[in-house]
PDB file of N, CA and C in Angstrom:
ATOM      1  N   UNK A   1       6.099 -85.872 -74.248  1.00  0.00           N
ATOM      2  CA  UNK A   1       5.970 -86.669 -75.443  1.00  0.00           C
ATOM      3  C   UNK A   1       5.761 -85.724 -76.626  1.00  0.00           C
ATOM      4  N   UNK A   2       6.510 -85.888 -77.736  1.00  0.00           N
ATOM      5  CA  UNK A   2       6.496 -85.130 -78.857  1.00  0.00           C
ATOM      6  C   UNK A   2       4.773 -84.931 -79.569  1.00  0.00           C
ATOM      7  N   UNK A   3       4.435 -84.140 -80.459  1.00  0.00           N
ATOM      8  CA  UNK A   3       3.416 -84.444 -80.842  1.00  0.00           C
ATOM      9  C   UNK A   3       3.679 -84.867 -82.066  1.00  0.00           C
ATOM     10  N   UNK A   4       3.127 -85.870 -82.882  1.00  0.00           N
ATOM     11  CA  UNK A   4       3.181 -86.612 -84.115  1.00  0.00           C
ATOM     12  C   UNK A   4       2.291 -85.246 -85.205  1.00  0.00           C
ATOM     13  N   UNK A   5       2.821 -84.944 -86.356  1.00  0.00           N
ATOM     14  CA  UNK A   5       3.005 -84.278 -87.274  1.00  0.00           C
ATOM     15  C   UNK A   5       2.263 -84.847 -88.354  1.00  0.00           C
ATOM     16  N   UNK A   6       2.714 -86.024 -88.371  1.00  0.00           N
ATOM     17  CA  UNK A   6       2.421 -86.774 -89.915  1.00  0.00           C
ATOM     18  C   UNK A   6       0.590 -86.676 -89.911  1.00  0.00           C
ATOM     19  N   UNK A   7      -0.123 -87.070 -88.758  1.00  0.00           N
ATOM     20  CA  UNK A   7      -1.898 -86.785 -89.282  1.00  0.00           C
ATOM     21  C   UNK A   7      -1.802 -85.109 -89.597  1.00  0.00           C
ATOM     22  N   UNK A   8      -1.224 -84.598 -89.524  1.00  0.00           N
ATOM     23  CA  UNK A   8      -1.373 -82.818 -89.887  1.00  0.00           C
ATOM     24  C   UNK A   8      -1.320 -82.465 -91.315  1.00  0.00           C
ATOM     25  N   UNK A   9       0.156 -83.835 -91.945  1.00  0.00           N
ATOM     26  CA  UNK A   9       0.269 -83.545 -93.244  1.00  0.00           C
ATOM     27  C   UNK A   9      -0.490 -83.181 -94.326  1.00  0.00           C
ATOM     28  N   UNK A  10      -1.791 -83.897 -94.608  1.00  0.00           N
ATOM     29  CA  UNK A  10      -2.753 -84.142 -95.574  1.00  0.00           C
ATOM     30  C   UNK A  10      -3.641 -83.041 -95.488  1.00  0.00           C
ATOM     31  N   UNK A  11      -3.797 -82.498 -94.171  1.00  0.00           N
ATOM     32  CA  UNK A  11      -4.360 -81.433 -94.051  1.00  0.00           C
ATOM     33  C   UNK A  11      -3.522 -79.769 -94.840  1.00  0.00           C
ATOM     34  N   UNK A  12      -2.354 -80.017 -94.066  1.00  0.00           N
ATOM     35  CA  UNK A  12      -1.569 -78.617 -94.703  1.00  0.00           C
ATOM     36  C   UNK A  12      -1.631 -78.933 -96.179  1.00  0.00           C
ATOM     37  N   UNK A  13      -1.175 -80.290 -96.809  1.00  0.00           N
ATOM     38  CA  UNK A  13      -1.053 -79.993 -98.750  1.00  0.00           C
ATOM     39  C   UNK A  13      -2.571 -79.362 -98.912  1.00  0.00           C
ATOM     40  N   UNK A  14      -3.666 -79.840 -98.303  1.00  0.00           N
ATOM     41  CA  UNK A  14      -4.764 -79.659 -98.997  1.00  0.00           C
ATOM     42  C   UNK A  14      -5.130 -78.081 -99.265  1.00  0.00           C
ATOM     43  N   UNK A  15      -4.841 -77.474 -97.613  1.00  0.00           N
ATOM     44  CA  UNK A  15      -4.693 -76.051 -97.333  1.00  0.00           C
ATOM     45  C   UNK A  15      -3.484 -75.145 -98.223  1.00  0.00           C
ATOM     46  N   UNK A  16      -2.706 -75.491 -98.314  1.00  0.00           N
ATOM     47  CA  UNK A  16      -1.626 -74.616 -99.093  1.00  0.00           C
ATOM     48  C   UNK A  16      -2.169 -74.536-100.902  1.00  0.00           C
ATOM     49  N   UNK A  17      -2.585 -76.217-101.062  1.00  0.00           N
ATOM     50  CA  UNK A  17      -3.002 -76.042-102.794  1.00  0.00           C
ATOM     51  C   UNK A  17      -4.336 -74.857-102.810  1.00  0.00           C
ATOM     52  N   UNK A  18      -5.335 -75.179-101.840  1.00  0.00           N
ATOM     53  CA  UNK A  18      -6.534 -74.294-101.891  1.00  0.00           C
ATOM     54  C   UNK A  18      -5.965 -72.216-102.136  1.00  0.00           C
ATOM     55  N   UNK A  19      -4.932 -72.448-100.762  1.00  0.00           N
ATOM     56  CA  UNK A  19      -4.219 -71.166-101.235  1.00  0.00           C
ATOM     57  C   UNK A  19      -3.292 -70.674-102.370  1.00  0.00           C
ATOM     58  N   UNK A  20      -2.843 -71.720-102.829  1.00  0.00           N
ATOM     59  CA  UNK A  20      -2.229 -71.469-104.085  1.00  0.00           C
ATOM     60  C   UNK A  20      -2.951 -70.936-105.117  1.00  0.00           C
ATOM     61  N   UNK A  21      -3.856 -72.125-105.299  1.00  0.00           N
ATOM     62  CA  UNK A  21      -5.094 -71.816-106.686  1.00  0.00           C
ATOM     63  C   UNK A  21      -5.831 -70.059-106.147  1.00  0.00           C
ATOM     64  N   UNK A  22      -6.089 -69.578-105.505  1.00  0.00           N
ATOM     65  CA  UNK A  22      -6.591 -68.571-104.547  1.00  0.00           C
ATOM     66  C   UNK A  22      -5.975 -67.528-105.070  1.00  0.00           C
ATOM     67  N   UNK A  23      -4.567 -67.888-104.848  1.00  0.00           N
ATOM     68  CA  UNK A  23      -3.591 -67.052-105.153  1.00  0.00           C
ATOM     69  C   UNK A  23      -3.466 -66.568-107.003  1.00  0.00           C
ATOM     70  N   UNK A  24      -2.721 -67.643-107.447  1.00  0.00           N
ATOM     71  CA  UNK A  24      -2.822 -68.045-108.877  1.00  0.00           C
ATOM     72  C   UNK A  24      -4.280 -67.261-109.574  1.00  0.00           C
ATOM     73  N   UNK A  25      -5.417 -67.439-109.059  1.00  0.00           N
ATOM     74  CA  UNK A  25      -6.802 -66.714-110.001  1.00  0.00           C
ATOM     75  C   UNK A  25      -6.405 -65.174-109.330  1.00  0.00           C
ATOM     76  N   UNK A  26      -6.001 -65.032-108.438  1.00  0.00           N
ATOM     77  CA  UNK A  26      -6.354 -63.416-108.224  1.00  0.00           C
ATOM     78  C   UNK A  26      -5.054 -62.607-109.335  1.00  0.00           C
ATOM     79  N   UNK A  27      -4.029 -63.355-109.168  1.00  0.00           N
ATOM     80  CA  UNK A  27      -2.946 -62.583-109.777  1.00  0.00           C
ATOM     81  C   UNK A  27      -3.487 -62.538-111.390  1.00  0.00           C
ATOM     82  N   UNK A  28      -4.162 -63.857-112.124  1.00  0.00           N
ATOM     83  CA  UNK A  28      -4.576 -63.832-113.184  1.00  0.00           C
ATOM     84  C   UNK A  28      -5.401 -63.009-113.855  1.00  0.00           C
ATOM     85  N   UNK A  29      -6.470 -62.440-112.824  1.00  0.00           N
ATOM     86  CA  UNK A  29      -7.945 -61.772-113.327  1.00  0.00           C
ATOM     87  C   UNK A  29      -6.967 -60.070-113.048  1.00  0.00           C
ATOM     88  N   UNK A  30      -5.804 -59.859-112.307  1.00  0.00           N
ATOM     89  CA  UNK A  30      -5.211 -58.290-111.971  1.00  0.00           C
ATOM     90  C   UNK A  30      -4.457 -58.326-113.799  1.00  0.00           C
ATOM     91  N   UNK A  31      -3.949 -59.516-113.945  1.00  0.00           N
ATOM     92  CA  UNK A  31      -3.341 -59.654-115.189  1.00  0.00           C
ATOM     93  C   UNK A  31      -4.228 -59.147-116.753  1.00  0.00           C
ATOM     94  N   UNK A  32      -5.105 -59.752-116.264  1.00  0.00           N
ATOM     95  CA  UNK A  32      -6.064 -60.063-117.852  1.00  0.00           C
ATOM     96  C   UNK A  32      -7.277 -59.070-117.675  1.00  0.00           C
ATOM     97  N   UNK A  33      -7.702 -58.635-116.270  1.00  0.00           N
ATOM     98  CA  UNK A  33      -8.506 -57.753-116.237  1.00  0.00           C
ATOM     99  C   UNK A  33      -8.432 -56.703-116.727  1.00  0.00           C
ATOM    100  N   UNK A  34      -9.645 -55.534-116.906  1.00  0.00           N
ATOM    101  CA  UNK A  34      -9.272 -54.618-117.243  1.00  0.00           C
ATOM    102  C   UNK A  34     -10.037 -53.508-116.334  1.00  0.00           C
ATOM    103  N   UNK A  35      -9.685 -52.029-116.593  1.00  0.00           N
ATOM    104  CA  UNK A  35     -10.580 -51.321-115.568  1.00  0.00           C
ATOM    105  C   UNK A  35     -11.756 -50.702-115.695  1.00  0.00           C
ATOM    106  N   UNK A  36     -12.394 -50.542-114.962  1.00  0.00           N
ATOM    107  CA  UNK A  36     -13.929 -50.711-115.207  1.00  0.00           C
ATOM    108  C   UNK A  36     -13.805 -48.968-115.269  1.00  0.00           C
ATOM    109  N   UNK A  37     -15.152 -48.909-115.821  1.00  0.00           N
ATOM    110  CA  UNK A  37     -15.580 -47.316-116.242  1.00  0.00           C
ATOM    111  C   UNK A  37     -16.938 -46.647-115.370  1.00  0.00           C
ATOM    112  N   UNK A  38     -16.838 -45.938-114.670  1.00  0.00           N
ATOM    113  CA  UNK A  38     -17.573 -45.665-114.402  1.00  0.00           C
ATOM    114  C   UNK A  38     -19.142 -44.579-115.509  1.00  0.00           C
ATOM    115  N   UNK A  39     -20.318 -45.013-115.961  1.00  0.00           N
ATOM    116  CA  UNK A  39     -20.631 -43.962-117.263  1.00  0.00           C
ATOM    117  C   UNK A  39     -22.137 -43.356-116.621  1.00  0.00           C
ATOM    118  N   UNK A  40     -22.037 -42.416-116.406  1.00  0.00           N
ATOM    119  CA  UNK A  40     -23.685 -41.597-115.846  1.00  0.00           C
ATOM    120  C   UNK A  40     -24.422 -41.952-116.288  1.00  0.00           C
ATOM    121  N   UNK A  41     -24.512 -42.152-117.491  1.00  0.00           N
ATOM    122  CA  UNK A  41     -26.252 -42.682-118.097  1.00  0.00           C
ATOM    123  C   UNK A  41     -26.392 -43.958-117.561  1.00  0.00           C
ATOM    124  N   UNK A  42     -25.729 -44.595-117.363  1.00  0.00           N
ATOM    125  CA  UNK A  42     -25.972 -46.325-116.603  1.00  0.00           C
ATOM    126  C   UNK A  42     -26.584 -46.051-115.202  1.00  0.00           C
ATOM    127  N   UNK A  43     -25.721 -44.750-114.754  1.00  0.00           N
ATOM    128  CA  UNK A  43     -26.013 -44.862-113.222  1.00  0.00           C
ATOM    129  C   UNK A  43     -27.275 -44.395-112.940  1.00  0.00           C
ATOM    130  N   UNK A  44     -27.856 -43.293-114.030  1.00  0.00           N
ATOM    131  CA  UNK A  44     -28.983 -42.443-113.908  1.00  0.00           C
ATOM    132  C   UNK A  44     -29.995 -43.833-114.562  1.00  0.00           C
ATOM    133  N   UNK A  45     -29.745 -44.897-114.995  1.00  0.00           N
ATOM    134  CA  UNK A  45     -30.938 -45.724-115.606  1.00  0.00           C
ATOM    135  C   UNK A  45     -30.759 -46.772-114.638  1.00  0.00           C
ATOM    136  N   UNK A  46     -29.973 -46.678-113.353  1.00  0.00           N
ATOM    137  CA  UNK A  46     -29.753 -47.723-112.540  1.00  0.00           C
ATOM    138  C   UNK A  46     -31.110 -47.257-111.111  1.00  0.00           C
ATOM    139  N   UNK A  47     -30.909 -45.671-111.031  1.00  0.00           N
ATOM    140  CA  UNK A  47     -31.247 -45.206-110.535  1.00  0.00           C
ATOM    141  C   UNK A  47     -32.938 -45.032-110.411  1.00  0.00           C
ATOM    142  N   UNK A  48     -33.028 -45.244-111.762  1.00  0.00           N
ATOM    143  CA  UNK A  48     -34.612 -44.920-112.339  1.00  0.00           C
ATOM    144  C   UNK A  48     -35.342 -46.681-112.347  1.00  0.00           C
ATOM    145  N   UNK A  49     -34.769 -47.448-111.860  1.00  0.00           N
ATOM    146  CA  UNK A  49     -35.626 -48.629-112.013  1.00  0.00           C
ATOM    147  C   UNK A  49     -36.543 -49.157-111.108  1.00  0.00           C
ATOM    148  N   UNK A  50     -37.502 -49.442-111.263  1.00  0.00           N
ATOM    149  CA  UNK A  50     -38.688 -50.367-110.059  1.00  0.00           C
ATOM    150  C   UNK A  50     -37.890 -51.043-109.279  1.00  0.00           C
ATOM    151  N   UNK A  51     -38.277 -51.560-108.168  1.00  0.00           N
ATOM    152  CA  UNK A  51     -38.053 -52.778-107.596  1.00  0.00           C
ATOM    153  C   UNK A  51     -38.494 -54.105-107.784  1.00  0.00           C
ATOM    154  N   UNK A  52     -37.815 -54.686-108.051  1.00  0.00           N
ATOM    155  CA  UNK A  52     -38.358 -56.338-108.637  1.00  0.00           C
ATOM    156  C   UNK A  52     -37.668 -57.022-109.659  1.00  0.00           C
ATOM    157  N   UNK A  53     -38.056 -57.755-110.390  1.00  0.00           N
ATOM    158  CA  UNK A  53     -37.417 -58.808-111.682  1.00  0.00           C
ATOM    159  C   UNK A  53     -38.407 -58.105-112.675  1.00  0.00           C
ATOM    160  N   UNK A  54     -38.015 -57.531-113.867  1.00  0.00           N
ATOM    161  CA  UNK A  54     -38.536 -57.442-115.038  1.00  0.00           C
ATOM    162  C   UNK A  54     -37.677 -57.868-116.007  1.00  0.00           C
ATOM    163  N   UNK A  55     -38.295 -58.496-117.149  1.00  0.00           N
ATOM    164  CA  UNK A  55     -37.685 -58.666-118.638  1.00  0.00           C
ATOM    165  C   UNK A  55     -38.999 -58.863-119.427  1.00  0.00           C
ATOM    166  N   UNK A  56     -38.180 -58.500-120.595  1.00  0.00           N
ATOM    167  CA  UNK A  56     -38.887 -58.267-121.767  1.00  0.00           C
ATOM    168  C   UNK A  56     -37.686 -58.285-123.047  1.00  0.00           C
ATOM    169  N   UNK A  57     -38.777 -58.603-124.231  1.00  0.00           N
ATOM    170  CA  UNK A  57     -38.284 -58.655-125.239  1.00  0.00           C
ATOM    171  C   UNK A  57     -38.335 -57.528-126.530  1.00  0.00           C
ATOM    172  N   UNK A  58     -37.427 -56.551-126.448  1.00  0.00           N
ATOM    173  CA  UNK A  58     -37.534 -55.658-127.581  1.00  0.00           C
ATOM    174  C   UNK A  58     -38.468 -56.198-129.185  1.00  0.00           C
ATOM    175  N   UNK A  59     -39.474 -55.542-129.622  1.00  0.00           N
ATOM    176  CA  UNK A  59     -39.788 -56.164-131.250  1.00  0.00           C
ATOM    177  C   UNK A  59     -39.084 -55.666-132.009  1.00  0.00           C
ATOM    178  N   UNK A  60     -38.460 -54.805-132.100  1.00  0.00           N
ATOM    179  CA  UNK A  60     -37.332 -54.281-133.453  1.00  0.00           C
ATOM    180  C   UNK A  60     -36.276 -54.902-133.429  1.00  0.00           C
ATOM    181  N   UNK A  61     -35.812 -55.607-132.342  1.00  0.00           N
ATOM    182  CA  UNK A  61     -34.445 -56.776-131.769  1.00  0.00           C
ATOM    183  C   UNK A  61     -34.954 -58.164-131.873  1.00  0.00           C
ATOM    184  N   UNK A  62     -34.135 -58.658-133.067  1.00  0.00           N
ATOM    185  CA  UNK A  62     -34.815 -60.091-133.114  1.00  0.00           C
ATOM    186  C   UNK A  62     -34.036 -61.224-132.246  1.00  0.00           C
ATOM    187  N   UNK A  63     -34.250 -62.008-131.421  1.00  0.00           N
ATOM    188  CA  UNK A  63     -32.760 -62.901-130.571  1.00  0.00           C
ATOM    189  C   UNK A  63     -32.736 -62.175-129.257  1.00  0.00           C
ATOM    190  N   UNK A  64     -33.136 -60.957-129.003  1.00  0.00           N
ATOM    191  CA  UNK A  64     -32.070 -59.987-127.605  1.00  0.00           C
ATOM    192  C   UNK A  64     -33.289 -60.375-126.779  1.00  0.00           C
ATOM    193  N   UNK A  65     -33.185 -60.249-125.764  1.00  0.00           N
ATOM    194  CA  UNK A  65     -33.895 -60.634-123.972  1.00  0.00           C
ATOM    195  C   UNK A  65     -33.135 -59.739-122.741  1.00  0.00           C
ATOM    196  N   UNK A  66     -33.908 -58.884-122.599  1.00  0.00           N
ATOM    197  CA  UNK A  66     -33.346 -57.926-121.359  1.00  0.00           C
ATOM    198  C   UNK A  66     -34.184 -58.358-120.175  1.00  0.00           C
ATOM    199  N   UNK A  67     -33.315 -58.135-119.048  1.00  0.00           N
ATOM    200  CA  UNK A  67     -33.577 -58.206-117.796  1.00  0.00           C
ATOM    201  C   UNK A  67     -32.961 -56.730-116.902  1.00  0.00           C
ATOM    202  N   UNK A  68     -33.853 -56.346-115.727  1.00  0.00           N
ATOM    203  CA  UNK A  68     -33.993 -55.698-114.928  1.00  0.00           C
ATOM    204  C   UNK A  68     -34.220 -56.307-113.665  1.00  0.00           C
ATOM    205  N   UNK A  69     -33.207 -55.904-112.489  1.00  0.00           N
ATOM    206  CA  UNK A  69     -33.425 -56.389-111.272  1.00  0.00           C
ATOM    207  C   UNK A  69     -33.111 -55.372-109.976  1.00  0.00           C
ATOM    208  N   UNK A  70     -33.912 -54.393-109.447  1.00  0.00           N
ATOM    209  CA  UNK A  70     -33.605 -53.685-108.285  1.00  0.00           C
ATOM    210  C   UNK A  70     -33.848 -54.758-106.632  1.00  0.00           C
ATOM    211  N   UNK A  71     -33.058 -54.326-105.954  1.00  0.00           N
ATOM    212  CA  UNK A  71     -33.930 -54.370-104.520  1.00  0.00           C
ATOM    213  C   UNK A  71     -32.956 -53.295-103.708  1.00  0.00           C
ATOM    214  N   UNK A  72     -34.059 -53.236-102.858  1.00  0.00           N
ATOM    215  CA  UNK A  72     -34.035 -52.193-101.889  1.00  0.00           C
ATOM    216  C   UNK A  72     -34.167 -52.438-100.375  1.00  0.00           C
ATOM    217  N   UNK A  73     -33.587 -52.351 -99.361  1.00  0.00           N
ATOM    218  CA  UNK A  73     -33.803 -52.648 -98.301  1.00  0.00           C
ATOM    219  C   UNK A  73     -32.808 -52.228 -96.810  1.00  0.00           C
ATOM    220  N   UNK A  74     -33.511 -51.643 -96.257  1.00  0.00           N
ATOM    221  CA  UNK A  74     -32.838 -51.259 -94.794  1.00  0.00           C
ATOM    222  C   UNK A  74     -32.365 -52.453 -93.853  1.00  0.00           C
ATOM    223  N   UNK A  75     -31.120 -52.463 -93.470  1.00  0.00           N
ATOM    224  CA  UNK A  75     -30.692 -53.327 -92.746  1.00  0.00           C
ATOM    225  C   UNK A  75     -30.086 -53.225 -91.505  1.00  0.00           C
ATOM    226  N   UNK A  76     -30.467 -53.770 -90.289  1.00  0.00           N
ATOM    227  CA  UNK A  76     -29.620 -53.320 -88.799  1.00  0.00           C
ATOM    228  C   UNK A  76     -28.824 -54.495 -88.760  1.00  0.00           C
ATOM    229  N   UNK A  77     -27.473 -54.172 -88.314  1.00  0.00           N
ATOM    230  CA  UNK A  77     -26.519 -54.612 -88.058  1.00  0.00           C
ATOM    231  C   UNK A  77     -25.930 -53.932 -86.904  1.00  0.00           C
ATOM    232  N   UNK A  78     -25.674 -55.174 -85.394  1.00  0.00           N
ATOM    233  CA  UNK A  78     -25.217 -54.233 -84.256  1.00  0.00           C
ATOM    234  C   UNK A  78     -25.687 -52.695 -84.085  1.00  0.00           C
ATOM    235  N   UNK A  79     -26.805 -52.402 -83.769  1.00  0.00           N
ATOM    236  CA  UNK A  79     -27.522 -50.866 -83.740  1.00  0.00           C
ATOM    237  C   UNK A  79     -26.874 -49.860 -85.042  1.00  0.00           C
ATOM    238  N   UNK A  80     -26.224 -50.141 -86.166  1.00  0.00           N
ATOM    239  CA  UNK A  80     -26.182 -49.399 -87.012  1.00  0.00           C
ATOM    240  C   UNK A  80     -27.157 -49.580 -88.179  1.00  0.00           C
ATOM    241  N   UNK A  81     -27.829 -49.030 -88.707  1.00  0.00           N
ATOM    242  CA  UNK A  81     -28.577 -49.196 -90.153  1.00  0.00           C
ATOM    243  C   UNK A  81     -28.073 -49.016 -91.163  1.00  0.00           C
ATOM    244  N   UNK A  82     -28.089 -49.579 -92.351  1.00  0.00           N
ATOM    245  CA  UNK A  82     -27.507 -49.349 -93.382  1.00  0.00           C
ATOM    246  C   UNK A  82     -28.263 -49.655 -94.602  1.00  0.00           C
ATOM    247  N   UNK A  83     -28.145 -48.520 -95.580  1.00  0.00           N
ATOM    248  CA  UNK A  83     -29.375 -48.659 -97.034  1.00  0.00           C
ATOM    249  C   UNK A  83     -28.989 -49.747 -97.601  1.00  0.00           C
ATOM    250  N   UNK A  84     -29.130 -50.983 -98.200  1.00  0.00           N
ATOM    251  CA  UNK A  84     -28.515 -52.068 -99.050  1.00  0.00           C
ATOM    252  C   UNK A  84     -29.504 -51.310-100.633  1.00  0.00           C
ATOM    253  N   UNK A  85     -28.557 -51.117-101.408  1.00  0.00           N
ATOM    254  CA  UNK A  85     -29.362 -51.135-103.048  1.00  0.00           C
ATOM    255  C   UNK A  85     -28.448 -51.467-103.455  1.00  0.00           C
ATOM    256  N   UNK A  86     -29.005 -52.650-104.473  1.00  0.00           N
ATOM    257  CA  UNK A  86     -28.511 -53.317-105.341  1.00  0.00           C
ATOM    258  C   UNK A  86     -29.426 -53.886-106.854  1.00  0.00           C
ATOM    259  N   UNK A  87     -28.933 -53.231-108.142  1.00  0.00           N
ATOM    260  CA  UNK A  87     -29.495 -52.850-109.269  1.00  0.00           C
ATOM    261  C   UNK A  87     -28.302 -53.870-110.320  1.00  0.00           C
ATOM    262  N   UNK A  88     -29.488 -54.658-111.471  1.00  0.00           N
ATOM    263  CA  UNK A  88     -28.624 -55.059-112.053  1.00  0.00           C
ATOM    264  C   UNK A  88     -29.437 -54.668-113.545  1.00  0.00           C
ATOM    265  N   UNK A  89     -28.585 -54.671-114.482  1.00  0.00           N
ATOM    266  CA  UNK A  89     -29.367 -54.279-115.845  1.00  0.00           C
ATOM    267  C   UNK A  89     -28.234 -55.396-116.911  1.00  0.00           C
ATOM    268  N   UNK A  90     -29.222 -56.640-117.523  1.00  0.00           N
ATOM    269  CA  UNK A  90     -28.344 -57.117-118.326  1.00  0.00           C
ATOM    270  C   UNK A  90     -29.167 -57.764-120.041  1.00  0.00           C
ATOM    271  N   UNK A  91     -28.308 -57.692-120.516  1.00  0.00           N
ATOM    272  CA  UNK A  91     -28.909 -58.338-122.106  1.00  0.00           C
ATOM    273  C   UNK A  91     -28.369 -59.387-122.868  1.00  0.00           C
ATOM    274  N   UNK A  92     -29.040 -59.960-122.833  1.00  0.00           N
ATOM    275  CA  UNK A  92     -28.761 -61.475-123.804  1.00  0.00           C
ATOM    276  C   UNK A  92     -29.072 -61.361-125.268  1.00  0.00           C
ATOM    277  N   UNK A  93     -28.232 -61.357-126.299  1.00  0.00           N
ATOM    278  CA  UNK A  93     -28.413 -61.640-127.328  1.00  0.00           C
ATOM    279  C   UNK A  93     -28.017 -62.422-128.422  1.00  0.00           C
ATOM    280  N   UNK A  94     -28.820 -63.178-129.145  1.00  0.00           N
ATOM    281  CA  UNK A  94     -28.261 -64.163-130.161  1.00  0.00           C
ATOM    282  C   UNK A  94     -28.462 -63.575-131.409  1.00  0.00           C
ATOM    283  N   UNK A  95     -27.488 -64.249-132.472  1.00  0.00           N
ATOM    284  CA  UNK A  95     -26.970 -63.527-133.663  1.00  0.00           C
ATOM    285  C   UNK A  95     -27.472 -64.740-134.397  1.00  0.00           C
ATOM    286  N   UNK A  96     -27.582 -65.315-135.473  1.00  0.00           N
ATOM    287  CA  UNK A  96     -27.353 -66.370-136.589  1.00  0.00           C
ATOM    288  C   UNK A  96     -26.568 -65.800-137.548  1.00  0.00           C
ATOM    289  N   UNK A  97     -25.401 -66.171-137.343  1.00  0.00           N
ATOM    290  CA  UNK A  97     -24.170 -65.471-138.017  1.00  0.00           C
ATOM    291  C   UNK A  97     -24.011 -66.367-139.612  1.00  0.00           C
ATOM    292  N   UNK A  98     -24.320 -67.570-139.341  1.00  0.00           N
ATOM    293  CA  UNK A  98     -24.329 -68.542-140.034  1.00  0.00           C
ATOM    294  C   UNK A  98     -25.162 -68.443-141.742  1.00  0.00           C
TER     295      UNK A  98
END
């Protein structure tokens, strides 16, 4: 006896659009992206940070809000270990342009 196809249908459009759109953003962001820079002083102030969540607000910066975020941590995976660090450094600032 043949196997019936048609309950499969709804499944494959759903799967092919998911891969399309998938498709479509990656080719877009290779398009419009640009390439990143690698710059030492970032890496040496990436390097130099605590572990944890800090922010603060500059007083000579009126509007700006910085944040600081390290963690650090050893991880086993299948008897291998591996260092995980991961450092983020970002700034928010508002203007009244107006």
């Amino acid at each position: 006896m043949p196997l019936p196809l048609a309950p499969l249908l709804p499944f494959a459009l759903r799967f092919g659009a998911i891969a399309a759109v998938g498709y479509l953003g990656q080719r877009l962001i290779r398009q419009r992206g640009f390439a990143g820079r690698t710059d030492q002083r970032a890496e040496d102030a990436l390097d130099d940070l605590a572990e944890g969540l800090a922010t603060h607000s500059p007083r000579d910066a009126k509007g700006q809000h910085n944040a600081a975020f390290r963690l650090r941590r050893r991880v086993r995976i299948g008897g291998k270990t591996y260092d995980l660090d991961a450092g983020m450094m970002a700034r928010l600032r508002f203007r009244d342009i107006g």
